[in-house]
PDB file of N, CA and C in Angstrom:
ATOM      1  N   UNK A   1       0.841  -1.187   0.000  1.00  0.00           N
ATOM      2  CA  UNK A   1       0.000   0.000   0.000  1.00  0.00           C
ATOM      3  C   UNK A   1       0.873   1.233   0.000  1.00  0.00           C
ATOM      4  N   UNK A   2       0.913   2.161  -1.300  1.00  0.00           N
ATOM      5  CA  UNK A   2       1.397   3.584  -0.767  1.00  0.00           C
ATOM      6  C   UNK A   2       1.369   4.471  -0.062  1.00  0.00           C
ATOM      7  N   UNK A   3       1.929   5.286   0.277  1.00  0.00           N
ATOM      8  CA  UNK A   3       1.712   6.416   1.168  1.00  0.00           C
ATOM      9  C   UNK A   3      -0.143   7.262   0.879  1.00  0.00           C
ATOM     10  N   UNK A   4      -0.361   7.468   1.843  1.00  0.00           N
ATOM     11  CA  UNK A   4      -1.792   8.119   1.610  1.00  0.00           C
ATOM     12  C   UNK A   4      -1.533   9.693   1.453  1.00  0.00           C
ATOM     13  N   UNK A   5      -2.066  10.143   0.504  1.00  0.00           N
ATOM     14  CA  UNK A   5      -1.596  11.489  -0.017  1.00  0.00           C
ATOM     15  C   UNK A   5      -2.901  12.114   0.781  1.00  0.00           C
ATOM     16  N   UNK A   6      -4.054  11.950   0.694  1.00  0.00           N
ATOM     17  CA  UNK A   6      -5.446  13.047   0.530  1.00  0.00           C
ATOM     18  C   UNK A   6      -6.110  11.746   1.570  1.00  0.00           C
ATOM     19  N   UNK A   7      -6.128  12.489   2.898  1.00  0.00           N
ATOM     20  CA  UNK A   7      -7.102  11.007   3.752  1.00  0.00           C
ATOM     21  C   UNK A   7      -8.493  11.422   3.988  1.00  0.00           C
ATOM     22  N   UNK A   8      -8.723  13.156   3.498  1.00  0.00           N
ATOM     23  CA  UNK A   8      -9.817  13.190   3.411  1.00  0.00           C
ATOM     24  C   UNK A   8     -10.592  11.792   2.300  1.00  0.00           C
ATOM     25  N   UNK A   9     -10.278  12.365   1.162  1.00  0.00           N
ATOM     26  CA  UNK A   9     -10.520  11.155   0.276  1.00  0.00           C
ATOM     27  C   UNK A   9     -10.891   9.600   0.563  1.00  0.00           C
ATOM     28  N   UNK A  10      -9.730   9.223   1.229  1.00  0.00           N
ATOM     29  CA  UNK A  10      -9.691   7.553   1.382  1.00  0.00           C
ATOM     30  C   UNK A  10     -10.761   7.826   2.469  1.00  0.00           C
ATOM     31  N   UNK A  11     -10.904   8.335   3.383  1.00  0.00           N
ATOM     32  CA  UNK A  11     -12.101   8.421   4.491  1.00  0.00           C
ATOM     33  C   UNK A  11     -13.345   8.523   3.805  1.00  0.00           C
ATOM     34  N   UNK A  12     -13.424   9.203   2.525  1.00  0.00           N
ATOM     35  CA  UNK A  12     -14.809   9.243   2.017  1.00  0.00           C
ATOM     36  C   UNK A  12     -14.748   8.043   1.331  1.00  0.00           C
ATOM     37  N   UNK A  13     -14.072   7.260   0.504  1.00  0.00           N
ATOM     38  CA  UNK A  13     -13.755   5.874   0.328  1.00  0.00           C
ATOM     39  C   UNK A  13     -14.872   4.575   0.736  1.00  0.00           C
ATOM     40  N   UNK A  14     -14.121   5.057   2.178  1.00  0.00           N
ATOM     41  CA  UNK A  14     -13.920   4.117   2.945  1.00  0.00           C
ATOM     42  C   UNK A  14     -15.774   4.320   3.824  1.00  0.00           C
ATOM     43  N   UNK A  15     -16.186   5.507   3.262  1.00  0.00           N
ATOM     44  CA  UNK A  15     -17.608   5.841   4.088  1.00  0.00           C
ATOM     45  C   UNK A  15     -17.991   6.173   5.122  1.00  0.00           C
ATOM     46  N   UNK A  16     -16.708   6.455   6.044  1.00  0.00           N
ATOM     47  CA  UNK A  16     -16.198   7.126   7.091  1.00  0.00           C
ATOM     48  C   UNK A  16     -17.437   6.230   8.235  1.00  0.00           C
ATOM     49  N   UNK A  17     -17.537   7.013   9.285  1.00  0.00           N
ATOM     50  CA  UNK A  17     -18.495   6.905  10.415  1.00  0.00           C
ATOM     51  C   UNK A  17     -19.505   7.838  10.347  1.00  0.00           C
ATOM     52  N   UNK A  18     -20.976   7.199  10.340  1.00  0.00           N
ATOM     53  CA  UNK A  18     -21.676   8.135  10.160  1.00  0.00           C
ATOM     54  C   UNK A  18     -22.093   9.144  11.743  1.00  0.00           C
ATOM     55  N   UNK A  19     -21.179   9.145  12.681  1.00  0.00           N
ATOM     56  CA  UNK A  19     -21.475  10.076  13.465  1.00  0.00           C
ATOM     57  C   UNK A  19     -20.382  10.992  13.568  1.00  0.00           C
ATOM     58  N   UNK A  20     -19.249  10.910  12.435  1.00  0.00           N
ATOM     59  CA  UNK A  20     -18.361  11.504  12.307  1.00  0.00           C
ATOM     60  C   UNK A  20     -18.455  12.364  11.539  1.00  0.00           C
ATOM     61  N   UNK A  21     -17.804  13.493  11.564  1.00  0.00           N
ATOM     62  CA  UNK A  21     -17.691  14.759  10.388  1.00  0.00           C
ATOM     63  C   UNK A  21     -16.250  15.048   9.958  1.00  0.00           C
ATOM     64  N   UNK A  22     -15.887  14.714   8.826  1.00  0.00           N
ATOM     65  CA  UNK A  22     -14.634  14.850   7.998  1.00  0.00           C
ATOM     66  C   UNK A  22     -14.666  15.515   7.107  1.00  0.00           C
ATOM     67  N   UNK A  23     -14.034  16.832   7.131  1.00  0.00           N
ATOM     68  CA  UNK A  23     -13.880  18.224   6.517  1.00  0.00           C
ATOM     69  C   UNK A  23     -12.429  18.079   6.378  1.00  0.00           C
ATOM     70  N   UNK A  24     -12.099  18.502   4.658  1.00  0.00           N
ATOM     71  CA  UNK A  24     -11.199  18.795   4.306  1.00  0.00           C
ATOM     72  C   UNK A  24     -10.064  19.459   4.916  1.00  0.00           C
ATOM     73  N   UNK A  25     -10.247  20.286   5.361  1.00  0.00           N
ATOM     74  CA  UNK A  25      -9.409  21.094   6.468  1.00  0.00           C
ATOM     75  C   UNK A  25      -8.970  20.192   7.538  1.00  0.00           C
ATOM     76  N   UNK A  26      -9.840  19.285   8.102  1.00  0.00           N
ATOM     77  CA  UNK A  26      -8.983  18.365   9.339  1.00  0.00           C
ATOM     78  C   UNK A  26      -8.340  17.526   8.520  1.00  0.00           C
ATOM     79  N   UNK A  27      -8.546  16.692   7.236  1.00  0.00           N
ATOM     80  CA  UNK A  27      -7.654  15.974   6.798  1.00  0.00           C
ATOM     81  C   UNK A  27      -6.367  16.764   6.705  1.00  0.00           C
ATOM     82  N   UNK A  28      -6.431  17.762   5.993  1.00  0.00           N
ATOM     83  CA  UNK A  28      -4.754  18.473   6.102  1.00  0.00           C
ATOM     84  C   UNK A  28      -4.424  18.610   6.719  1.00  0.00           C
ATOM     85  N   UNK A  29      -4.669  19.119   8.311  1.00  0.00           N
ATOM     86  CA  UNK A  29      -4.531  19.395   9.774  1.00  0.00           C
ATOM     87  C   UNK A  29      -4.114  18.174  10.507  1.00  0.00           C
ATOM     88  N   UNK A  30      -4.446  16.595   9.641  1.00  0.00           N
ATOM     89  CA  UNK A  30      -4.059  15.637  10.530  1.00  0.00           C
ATOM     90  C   UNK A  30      -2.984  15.493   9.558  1.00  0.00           C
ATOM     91  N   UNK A  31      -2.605  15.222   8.237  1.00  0.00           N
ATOM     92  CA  UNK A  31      -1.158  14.942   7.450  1.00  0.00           C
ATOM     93  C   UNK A  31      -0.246  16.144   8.165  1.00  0.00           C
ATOM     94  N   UNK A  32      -0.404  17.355   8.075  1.00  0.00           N
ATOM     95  CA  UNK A  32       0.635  18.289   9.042  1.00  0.00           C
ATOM     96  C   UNK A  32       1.186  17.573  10.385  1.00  0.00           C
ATOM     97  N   UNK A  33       0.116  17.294  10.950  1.00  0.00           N
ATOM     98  CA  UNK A  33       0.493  16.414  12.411  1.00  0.00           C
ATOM     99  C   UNK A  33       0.951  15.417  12.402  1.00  0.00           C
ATOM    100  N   UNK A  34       0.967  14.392  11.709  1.00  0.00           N
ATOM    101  CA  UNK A  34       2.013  13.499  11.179  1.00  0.00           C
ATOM    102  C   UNK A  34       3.419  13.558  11.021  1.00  0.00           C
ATOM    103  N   UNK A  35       3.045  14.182   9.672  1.00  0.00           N
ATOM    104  CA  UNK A  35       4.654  15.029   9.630  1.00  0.00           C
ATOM    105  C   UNK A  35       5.109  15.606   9.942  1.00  0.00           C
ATOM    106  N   UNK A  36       4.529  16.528  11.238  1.00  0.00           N
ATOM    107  CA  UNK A  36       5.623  16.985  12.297  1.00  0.00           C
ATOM    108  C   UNK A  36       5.904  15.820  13.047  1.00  0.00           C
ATOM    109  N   UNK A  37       4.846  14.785  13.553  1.00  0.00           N
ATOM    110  CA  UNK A  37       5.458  13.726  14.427  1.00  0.00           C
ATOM    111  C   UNK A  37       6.786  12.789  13.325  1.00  0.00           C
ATOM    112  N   UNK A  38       6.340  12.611  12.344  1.00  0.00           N
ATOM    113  CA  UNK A  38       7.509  11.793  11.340  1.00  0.00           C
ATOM    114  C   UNK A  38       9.037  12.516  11.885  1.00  0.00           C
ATOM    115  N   UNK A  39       8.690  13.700  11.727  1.00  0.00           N
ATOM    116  CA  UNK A  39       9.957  14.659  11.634  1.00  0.00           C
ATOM    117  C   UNK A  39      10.474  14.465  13.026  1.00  0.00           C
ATOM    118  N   UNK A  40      10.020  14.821  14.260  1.00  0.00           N
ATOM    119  CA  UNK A  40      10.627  14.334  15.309  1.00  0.00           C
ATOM    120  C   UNK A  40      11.150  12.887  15.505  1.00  0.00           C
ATOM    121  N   UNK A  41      10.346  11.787  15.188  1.00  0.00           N
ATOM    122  CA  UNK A  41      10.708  10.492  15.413  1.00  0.00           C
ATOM    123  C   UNK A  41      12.136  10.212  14.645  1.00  0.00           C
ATOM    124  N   UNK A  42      12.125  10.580  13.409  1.00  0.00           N
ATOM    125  CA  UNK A  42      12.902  10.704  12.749  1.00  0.00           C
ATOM    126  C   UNK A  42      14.519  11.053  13.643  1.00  0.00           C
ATOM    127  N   UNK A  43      14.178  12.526  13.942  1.00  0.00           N
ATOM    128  CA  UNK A  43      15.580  13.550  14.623  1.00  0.00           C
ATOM    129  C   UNK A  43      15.734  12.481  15.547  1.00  0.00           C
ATOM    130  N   UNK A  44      14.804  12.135  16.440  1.00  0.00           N
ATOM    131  CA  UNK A  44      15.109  11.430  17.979  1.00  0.00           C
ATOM    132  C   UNK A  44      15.772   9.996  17.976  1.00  0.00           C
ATOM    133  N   UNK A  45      15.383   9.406  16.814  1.00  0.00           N
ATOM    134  CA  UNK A  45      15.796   8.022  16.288  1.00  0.00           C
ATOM    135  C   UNK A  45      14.495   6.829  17.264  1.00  0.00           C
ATOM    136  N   UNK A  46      13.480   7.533  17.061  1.00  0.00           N
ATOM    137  CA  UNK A  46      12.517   7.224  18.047  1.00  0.00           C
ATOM    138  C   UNK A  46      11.094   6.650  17.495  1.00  0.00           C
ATOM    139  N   UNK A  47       9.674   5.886  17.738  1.00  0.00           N
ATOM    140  CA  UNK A  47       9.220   5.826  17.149  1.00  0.00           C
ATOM    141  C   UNK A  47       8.160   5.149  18.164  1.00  0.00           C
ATOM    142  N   UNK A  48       6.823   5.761  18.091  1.00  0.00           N
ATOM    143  CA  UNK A  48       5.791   5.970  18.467  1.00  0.00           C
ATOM    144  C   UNK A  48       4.834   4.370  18.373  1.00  0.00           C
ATOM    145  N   UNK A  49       4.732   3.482  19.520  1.00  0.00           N
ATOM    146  CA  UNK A  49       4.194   2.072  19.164  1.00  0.00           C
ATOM    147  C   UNK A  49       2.965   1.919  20.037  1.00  0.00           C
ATOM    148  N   UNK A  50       2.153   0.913  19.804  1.00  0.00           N
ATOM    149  CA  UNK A  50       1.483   0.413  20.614  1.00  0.00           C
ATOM    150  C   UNK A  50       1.548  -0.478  21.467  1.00  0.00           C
ATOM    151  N   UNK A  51       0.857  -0.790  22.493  1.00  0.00           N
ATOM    152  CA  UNK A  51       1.503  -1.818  24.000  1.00  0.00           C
ATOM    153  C   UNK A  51       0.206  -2.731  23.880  1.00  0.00           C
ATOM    154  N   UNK A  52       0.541  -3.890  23.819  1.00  0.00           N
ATOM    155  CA  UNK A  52      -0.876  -4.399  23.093  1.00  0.00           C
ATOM    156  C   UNK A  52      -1.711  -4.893  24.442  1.00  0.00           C
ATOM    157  N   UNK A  53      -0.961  -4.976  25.649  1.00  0.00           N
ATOM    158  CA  UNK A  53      -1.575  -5.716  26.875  1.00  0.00           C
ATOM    159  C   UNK A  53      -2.221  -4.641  27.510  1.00  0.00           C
ATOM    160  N   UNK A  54      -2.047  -3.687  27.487  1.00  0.00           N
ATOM    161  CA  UNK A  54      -3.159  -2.559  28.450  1.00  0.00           C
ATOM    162  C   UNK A  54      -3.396  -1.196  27.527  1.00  0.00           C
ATOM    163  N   UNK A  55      -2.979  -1.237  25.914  1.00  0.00           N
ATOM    164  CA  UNK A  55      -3.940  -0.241  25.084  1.00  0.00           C
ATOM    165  C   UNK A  55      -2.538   0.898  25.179  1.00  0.00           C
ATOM    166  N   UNK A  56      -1.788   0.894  25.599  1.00  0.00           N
ATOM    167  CA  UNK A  56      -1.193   2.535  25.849  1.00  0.00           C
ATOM    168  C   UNK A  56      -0.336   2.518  25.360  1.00  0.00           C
ATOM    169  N   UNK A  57       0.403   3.741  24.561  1.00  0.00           N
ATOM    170  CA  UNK A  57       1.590   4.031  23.953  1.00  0.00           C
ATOM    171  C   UNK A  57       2.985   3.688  24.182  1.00  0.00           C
ATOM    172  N   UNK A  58       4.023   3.355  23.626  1.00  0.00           N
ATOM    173  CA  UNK A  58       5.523   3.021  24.034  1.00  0.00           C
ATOM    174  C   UNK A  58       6.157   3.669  23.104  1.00  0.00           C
ATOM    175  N   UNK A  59       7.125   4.666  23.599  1.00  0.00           N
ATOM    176  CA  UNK A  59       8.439   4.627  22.582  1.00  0.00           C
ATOM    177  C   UNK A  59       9.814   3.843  22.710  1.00  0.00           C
ATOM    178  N   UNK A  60       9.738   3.136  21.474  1.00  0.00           N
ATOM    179  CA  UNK A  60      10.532   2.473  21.316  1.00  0.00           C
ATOM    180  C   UNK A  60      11.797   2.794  20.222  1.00  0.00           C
ATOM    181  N   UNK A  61      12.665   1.901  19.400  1.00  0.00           N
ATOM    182  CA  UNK A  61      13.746   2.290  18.604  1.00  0.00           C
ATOM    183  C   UNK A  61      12.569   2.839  17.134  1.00  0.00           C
ATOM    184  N   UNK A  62      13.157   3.651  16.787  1.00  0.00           N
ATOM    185  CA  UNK A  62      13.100   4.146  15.267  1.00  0.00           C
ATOM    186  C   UNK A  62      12.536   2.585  14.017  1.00  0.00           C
ATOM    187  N   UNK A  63      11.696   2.780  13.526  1.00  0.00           N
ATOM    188  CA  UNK A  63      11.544   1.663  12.286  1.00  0.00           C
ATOM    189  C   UNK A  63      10.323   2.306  11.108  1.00  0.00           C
ATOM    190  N   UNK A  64      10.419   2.225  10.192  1.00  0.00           N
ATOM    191  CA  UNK A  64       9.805   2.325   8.979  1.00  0.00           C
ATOM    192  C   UNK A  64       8.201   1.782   9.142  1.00  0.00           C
ATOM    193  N   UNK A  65       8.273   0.554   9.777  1.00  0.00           N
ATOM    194  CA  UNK A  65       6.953  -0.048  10.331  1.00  0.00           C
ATOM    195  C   UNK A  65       6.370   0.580  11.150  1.00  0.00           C
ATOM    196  N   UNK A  66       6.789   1.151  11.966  1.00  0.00           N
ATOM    197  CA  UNK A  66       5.582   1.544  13.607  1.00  0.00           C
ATOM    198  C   UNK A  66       5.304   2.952  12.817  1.00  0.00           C
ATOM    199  N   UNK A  67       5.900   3.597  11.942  1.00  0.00           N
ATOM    200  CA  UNK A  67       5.938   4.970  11.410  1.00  0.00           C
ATOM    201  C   UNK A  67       4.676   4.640  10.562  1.00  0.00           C
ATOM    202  N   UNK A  68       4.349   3.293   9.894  1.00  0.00           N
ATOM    203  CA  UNK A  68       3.472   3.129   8.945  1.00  0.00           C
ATOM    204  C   UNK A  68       2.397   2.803   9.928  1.00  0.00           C
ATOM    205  N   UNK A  69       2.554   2.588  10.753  1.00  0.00           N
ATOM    206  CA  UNK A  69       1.560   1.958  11.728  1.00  0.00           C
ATOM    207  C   UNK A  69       0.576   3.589  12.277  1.00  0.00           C
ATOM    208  N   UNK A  70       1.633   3.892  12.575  1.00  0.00           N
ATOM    209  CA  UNK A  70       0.958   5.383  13.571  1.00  0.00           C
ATOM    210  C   UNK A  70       0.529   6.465  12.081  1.00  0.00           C
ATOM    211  N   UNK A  71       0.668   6.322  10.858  1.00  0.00           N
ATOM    212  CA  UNK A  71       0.172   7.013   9.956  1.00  0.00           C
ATOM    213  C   UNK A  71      -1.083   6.595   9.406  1.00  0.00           C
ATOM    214  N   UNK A  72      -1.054   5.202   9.651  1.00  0.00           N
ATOM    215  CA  UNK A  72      -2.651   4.675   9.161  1.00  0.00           C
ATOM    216  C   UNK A  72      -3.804   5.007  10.456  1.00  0.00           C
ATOM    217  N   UNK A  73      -3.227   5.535  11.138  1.00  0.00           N
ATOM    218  CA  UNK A  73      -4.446   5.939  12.470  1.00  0.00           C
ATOM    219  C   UNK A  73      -5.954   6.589  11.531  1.00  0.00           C
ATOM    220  N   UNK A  74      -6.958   5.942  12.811  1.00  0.00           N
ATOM    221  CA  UNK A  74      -7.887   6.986  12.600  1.00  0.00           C
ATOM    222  C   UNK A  74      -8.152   8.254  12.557  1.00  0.00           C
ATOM    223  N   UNK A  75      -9.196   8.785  11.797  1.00  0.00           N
ATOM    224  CA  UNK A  75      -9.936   9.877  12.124  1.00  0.00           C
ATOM    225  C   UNK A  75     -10.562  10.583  12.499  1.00  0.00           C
ATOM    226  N   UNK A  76     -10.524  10.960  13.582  1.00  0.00           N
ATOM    227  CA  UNK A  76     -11.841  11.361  14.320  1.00  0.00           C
ATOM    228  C   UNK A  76     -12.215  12.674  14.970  1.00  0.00           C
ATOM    229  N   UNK A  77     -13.125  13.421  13.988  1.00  0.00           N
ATOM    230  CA  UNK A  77     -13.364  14.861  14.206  1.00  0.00           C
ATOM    231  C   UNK A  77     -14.767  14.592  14.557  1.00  0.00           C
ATOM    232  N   UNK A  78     -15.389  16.122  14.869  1.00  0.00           N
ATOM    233  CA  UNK A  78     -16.678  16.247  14.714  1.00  0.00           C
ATOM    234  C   UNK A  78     -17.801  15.156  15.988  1.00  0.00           C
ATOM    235  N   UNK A  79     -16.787  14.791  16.640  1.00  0.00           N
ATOM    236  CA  UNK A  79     -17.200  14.064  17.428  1.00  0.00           C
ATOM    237  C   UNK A  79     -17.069  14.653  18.879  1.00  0.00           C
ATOM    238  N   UNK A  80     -18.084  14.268  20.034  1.00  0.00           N
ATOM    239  CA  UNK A  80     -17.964  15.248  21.341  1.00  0.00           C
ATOM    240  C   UNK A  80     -16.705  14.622  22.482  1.00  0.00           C
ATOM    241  N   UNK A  81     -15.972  15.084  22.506  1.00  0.00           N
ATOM    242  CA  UNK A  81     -14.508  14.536  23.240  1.00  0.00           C
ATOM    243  C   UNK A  81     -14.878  15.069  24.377  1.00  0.00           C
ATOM    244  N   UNK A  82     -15.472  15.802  24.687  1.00  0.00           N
ATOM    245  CA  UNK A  82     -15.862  15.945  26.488  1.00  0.00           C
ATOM    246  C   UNK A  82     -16.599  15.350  27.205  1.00  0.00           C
ATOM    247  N   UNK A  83     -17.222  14.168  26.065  1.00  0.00           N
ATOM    248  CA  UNK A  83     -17.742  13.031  27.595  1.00  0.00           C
ATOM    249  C   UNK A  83     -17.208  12.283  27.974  1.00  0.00           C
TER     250      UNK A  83
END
């Protein structure tokens, strides 16, 4: 699979969640955020994983994989994060 250029797109694709709202503007707003995280992981030699026994984040060594891993994340706007 290539790099995802436009995730607005593949989210409309894909038919998104219908209690979700995906506006063009957050898709670019989440590739920016990426690639600032790419760019640090990168400098740090560092790389952003998942802990599969209790759900929570690990940084671990630098790899091409966990980088592909943490770029295929979801999307999720438009949704109420304060409950």
């Amino acid at each position: 699979m290539g790099q995802v250029r436009n995730l607005g797109q593949v989210w409309a694709a894909w038919g998104g969640w219908p209690n979700l709202k995906i506006e063009p503007f957050t898709a670019s707003k989440v590739e920016a955020f990426l690639s600032d995280i790419e760019e640090v992981c990168r400098s740090h030699g560092m790389s952003i994983s998942h802990e599969d026994c209790h759900g929570a984040f690990i940084a671990t060594d630098f790899s091409e994989e966990t980088l592909k891993w943490l770029k295929s994340c979801g999307i999720e706007f438009g949704s109420d994060s304060s409950a």
